[in-house]
C-alpha atoms as a PDB file:
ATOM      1  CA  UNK A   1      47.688 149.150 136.335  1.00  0.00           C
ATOM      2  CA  UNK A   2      46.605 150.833 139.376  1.00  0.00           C
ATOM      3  CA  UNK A   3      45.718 147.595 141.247  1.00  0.00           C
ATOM      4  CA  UNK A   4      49.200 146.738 141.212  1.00  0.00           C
ATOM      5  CA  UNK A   5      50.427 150.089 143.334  1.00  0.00           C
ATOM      6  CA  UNK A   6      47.704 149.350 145.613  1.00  0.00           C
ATOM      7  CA  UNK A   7      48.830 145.413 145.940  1.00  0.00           C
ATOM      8  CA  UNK A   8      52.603 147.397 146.859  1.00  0.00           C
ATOM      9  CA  UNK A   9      51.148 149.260 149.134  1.00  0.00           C
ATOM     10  CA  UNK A  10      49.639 146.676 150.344  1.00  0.00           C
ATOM     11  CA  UNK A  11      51.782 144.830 150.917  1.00  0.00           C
ATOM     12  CA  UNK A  12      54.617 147.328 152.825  1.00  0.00           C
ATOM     13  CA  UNK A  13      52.029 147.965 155.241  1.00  0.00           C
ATOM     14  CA  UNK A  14      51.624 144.301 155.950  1.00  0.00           C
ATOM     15  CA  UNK A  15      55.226 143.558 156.024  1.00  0.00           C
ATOM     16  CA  UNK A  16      55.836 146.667 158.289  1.00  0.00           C
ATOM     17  CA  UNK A  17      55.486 146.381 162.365  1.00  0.00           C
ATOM     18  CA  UNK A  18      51.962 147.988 162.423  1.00  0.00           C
ATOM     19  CA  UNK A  19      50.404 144.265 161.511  1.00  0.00           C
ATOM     20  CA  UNK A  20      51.212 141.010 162.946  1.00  0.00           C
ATOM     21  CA  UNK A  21      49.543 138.081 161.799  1.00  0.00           C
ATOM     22  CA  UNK A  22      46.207 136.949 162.651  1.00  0.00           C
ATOM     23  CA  UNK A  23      45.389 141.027 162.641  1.00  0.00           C
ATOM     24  CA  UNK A  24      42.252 142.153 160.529  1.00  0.00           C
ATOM     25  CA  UNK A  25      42.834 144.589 157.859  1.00  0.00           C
ATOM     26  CA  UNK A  26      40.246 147.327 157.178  1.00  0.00           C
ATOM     27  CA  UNK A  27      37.068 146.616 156.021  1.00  0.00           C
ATOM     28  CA  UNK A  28      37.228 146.856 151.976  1.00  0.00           C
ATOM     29  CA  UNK A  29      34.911 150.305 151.841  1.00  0.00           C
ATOM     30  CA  UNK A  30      37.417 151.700 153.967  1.00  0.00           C
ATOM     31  CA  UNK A  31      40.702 150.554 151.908  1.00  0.00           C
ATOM     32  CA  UNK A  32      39.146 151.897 149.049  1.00  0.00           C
ATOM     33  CA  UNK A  33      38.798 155.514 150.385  1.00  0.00           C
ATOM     34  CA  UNK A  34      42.107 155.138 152.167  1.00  0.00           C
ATOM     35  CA  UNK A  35      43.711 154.438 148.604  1.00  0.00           C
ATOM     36  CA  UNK A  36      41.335 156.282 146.689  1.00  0.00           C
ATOM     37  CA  UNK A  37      40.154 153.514 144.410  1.00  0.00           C
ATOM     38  CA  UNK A  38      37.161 151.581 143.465  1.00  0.00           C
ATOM     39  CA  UNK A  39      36.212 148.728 145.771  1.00  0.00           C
ATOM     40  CA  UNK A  40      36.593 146.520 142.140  1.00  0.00           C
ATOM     41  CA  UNK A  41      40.172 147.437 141.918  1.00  0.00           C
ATOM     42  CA  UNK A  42      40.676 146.899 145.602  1.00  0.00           C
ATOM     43  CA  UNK A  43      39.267 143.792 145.261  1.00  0.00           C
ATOM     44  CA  UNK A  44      41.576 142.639 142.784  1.00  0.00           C
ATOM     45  CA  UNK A  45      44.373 143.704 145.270  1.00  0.00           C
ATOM     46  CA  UNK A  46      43.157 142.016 147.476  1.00  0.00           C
ATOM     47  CA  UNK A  47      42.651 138.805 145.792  1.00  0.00           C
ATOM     48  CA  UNK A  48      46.181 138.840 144.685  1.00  0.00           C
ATOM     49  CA  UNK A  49      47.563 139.344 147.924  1.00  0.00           C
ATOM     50  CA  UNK A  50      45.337 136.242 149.068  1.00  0.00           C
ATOM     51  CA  UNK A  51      46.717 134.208 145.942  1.00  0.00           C
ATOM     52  CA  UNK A  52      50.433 135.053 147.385  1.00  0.00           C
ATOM     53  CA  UNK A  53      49.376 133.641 150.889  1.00  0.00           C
ATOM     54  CA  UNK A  54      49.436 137.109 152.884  1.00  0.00           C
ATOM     55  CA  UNK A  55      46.143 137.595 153.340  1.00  0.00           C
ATOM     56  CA  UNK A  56      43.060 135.245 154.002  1.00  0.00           C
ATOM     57  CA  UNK A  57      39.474 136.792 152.806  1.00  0.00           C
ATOM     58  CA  UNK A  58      36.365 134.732 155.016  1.00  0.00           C
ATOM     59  CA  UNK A  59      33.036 136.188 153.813  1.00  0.00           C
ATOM     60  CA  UNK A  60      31.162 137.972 156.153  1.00  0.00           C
ATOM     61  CA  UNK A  61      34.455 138.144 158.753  1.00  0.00           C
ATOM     62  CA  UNK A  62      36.684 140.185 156.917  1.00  0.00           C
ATOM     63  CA  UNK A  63      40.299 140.259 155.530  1.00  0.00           C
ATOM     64  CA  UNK A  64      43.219 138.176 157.960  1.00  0.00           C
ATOM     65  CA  UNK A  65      46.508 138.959 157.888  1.00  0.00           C
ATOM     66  CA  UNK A  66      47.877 135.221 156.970  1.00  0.00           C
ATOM     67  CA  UNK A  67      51.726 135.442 156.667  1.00  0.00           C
ATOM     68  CA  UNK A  68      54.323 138.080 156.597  1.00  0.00           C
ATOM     69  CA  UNK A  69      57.466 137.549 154.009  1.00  0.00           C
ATOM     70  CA  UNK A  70      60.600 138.293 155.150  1.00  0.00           C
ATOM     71  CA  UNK A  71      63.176 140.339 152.467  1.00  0.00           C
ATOM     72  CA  UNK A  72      66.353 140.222 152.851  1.00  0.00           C
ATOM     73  CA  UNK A  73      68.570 143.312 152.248  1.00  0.00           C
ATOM     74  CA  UNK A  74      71.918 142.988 151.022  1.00  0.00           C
ATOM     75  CA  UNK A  75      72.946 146.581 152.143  1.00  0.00           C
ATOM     76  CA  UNK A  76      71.860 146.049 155.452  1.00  0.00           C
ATOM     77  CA  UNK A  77      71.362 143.265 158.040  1.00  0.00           C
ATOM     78  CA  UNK A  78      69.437 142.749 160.999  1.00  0.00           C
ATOM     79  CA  UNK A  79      70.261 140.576 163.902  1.00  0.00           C
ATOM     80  CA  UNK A  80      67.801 137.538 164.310  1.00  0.00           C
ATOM     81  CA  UNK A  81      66.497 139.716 167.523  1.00  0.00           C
ATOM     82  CA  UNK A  82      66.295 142.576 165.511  1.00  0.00           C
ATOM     83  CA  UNK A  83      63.926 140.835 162.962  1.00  0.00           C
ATOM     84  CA  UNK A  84      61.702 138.835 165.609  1.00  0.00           C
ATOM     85  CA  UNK A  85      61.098 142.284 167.336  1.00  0.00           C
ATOM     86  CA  UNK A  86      59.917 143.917 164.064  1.00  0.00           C
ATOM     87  CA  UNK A  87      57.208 141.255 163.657  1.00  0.00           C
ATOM     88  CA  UNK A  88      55.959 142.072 166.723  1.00  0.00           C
ATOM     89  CA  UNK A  89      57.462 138.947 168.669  1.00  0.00           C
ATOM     90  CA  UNK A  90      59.649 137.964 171.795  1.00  0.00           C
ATOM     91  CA  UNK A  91      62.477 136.513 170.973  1.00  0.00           C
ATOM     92  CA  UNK A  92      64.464 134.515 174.044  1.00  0.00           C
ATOM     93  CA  UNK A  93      66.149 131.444 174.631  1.00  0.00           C
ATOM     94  CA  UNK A  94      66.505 128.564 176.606  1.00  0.00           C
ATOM     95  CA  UNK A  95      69.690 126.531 178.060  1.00  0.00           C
ATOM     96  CA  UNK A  96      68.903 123.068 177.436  1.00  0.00           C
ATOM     97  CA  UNK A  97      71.904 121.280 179.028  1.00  0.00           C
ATOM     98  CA  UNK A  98      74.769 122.596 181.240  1.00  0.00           C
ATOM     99  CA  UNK A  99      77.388 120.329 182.352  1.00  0.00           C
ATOM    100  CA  UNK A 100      81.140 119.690 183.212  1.00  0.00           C
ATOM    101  CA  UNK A 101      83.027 117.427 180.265  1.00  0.00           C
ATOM    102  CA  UNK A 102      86.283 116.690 179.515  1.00  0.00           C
ATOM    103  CA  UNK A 103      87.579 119.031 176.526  1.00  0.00           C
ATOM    104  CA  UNK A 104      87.719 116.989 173.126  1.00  0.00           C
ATOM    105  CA  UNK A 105      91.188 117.702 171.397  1.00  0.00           C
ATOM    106  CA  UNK A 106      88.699 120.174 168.929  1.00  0.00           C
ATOM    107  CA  UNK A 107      87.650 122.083 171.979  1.00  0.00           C
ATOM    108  CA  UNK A 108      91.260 122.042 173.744  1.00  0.00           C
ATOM    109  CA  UNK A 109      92.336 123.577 170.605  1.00  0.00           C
ATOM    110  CA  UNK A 110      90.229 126.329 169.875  1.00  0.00           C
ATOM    111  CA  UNK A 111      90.030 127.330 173.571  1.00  0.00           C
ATOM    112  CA  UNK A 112      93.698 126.889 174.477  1.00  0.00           C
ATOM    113  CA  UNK A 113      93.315 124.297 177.166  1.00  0.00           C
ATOM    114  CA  UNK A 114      95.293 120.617 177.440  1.00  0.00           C
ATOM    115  CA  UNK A 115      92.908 117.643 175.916  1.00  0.00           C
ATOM    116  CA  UNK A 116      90.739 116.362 178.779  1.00  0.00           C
ATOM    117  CA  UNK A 117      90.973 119.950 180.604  1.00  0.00           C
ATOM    118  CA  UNK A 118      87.044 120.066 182.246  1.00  0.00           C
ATOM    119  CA  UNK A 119      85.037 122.512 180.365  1.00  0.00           C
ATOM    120  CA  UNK A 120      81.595 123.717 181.029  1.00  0.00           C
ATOM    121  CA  UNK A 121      79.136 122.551 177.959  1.00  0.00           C
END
């Protein structure tokens, strides 16, 4: 079933830093050229790809990029920066609280200090 290679392809290219979400895919004439199929078979790509949730079709607007799914690799793992800049995003952080405390025997213990020892948390 040749819809099915082009829902694959599909969908790499979606998953794959060159999208983000909220982008607009090609207009279907074009997709079909690009691929080399009918516009019918691209349309039934395409409507799979909507029925998974990556894609959102509004008629007369075009095709939305609506999610991106995240696979997991068990050969190989990314850092959480690593996988925030590959969808295009920022990733940063924020100290919320930063304060002097006496060490809890827990903390004294796993940092080598005396219970009650001031530690920065």
């Amino acid at each position: 079933m040749v819809y099915k290679n082009i829902v694959n392809l599909l969908k790499n290219k979606i998953n794959s830093p060159f999208y983000n979400i909220g982008d607009l895919l090609p207009a279907e004439k074009e997709l079909a050229e690009l691929y080399d199929v009918s516009r019918n078979t691209l349309r039934k790509a395409l409507k799979t790809l909507e029925e998974d949730g990556l894609i959102e079709r509004r008629h007369g607007s075009g095709t939305w990029i609506r999610n991106k799914h995240f696979q997991a690799s068990v050969t190989h793992l990314d850092s959480f920066t690593e996988i925030a800049r590959n969808q295009g995003k920022t990733p940063s952080s924020q100290i919320l609280k930063f304060e002097l405390q006496p060490a809890s025997e827990e903390i004294a213990r796993g940092l080598q200090l005396q219970h009650g020892e001031a530690v920065y948390y």
